[in-house]
Protein backbone atom coordinates (compact mmCIF):
# COMPACT_ATOMS: atom_id res chain seq x y z
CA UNK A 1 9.65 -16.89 -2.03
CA UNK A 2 6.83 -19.16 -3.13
CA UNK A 3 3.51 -18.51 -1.98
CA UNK A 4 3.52 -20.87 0.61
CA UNK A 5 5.41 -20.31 3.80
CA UNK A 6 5.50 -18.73 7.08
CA UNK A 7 4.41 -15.31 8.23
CA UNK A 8 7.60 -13.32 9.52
CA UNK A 9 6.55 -11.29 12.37
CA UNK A 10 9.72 -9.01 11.18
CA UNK A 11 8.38 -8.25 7.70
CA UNK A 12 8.63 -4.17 7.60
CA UNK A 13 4.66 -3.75 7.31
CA UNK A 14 4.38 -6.10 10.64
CA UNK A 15 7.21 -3.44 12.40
CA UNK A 16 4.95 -0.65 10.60
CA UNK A 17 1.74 -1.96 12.38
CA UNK A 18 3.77 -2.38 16.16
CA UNK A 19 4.98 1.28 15.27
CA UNK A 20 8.71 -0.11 15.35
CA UNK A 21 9.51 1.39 11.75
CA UNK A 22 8.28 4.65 10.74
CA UNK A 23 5.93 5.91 7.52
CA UNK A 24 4.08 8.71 6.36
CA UNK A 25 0.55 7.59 7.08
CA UNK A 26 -1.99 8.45 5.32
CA UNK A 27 -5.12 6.60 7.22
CA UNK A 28 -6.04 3.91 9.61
CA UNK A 29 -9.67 2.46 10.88
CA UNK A 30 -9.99 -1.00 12.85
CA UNK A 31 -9.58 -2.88 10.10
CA UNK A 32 -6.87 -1.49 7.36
CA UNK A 33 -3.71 0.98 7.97
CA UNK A 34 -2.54 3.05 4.72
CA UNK A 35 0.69 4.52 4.09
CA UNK A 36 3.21 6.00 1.20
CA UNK A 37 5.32 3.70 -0.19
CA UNK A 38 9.27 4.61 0.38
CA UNK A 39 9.91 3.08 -3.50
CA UNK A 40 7.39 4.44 -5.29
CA UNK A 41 5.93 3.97 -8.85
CA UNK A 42 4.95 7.07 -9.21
CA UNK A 43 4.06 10.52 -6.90
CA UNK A 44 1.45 9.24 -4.63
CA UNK A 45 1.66 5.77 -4.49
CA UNK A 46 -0.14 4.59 -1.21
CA UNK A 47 -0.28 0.90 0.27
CA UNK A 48 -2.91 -0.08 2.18
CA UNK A 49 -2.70 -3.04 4.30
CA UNK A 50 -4.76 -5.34 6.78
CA UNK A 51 -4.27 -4.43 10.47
CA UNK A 52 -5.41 -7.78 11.71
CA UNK A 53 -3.73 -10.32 10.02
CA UNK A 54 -1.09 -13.18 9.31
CA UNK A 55 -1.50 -13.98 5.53
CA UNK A 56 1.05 -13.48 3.92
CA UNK A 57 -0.89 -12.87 0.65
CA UNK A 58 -4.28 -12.66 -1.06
CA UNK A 59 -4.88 -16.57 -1.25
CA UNK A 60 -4.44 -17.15 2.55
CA UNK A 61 -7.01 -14.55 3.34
CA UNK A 62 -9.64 -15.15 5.61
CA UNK A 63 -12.87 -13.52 3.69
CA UNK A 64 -14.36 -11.94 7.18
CA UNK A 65 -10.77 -9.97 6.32
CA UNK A 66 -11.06 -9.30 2.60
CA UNK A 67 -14.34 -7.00 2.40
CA UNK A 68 -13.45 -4.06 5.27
CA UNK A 69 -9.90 -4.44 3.30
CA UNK A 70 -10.93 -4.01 0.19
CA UNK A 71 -13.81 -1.22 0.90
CA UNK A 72 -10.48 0.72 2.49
CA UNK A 73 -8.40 0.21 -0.32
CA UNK A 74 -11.53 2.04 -2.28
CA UNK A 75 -11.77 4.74 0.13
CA UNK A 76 -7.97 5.34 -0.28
CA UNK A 77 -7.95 4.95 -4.15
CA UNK A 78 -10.88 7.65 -4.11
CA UNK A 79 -8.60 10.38 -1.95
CA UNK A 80 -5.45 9.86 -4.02
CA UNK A 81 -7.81 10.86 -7.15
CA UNK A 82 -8.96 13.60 -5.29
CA UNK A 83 -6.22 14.69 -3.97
CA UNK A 84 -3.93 14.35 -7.00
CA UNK A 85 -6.31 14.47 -10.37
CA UNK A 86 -4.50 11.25 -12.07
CA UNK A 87 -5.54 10.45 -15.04
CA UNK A 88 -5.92 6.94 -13.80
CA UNK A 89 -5.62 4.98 -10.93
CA UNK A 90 -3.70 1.70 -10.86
CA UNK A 91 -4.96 -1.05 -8.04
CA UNK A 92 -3.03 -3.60 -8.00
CA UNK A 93 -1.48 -6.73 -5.68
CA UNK A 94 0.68 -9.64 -5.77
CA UNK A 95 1.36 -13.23 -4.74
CA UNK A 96 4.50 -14.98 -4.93
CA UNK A 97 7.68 -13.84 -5.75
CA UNK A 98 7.66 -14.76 -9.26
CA UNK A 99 4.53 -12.48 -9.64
CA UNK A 100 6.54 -9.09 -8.13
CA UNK A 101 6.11 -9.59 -4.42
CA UNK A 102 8.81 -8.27 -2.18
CA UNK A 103 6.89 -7.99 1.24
CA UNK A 104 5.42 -11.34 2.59
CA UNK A 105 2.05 -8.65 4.35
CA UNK A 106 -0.55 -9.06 2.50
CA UNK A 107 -0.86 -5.75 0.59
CA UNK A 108 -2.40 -3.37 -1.83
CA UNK A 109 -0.73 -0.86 -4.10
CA UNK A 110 -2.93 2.30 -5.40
CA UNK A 111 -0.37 3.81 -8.01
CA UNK A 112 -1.76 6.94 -9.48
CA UNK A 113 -0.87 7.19 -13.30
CA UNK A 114 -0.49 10.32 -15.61
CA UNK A 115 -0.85 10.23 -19.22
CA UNK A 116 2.68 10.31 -20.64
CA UNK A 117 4.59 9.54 -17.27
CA UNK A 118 6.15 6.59 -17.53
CA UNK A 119 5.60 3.97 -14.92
CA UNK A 120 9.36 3.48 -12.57
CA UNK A 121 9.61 -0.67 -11.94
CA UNK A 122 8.46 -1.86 -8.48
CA UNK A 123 10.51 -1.33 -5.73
CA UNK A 124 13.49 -0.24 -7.76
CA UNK A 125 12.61 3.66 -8.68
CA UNK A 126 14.94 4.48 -5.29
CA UNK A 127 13.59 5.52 -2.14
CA UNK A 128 11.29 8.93 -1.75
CA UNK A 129 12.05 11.74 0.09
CA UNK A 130 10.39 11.04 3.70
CA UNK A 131 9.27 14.67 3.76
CA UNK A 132 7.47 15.03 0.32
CA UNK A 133 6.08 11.57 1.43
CA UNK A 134 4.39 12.88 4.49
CA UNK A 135 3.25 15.89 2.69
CA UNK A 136 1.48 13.81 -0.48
CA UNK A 137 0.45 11.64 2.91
CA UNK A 138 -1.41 14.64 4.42
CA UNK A 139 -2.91 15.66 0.74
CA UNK A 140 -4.24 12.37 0.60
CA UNK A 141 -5.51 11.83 3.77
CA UNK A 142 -7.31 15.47 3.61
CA UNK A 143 -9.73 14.24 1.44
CA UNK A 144 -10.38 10.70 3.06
CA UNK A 145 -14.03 10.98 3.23
């Protein structure tokens, strides 16, 4: 897809939102929702995503939307280092196909990175166990401050 076009009200993080598709949550406020990612990077990649909101990516953004987003994905970033002791943390988010997007929500990835581990590709590392997600999910979300 290019990076113009239509928001799909059936995108999975839309059915996430309306609670019609399940995920192993991690934490939600009025403004952003975080959860695991079911093809993840690496152990503890979390998404976080804006709860109020039809762009599809960073460039349609409204900015009254962009600052509680990105002050949440900070406050996730910061429990997934607690919680897991990476030896980095990876932010990252993209626009347009052609730049790794899969899901037409406006999203953020926070991939936690270990020296030596190498990095699976996006969205093709196979899908997580939902139960180890929820638990990582509940480490995570423990230290949510």
């Amino acid at each position: 897809m290019s990076l113009d076009g239509t928001y799909d009200q059936g995108n999975i993080f839309a059915k996430i939102l309306r609670g019609e598709a399940p995920c192993a949550r991690i934490f939600e406020d009025e403004h952003v929702f975080a959860f695991m990612d079911v093809f993840p990077q690496s152990r503890g990649h979390a998404l976080v995503i804006p709860k109020h909101s039809s762009a599809r990516n960073l460039l349609e953004e409204e900015p009254a939307v962009l600052s509680p987003l990105i002050l949440g994905v900070q406050r996730v970033a910061r429990a997934v280092r607690a919680a897991l002791q990476p030896d980095g943390v990876l932010v990252t988010q993209f626009n347009g196909a052609v730049a790794g997007q899969t899901i037409y929500h406006l999203h953020f990835h926070i991939i936690p990175r270990w020296e030596g581990v190498a990095l699976k590709g996006h969205g093709v590392g196979g899908m997580a166990d939902m139960a180890e997600l929820k638990a990582l999910a509940d480490e995570i979300a423990a230290q949510i401050a």
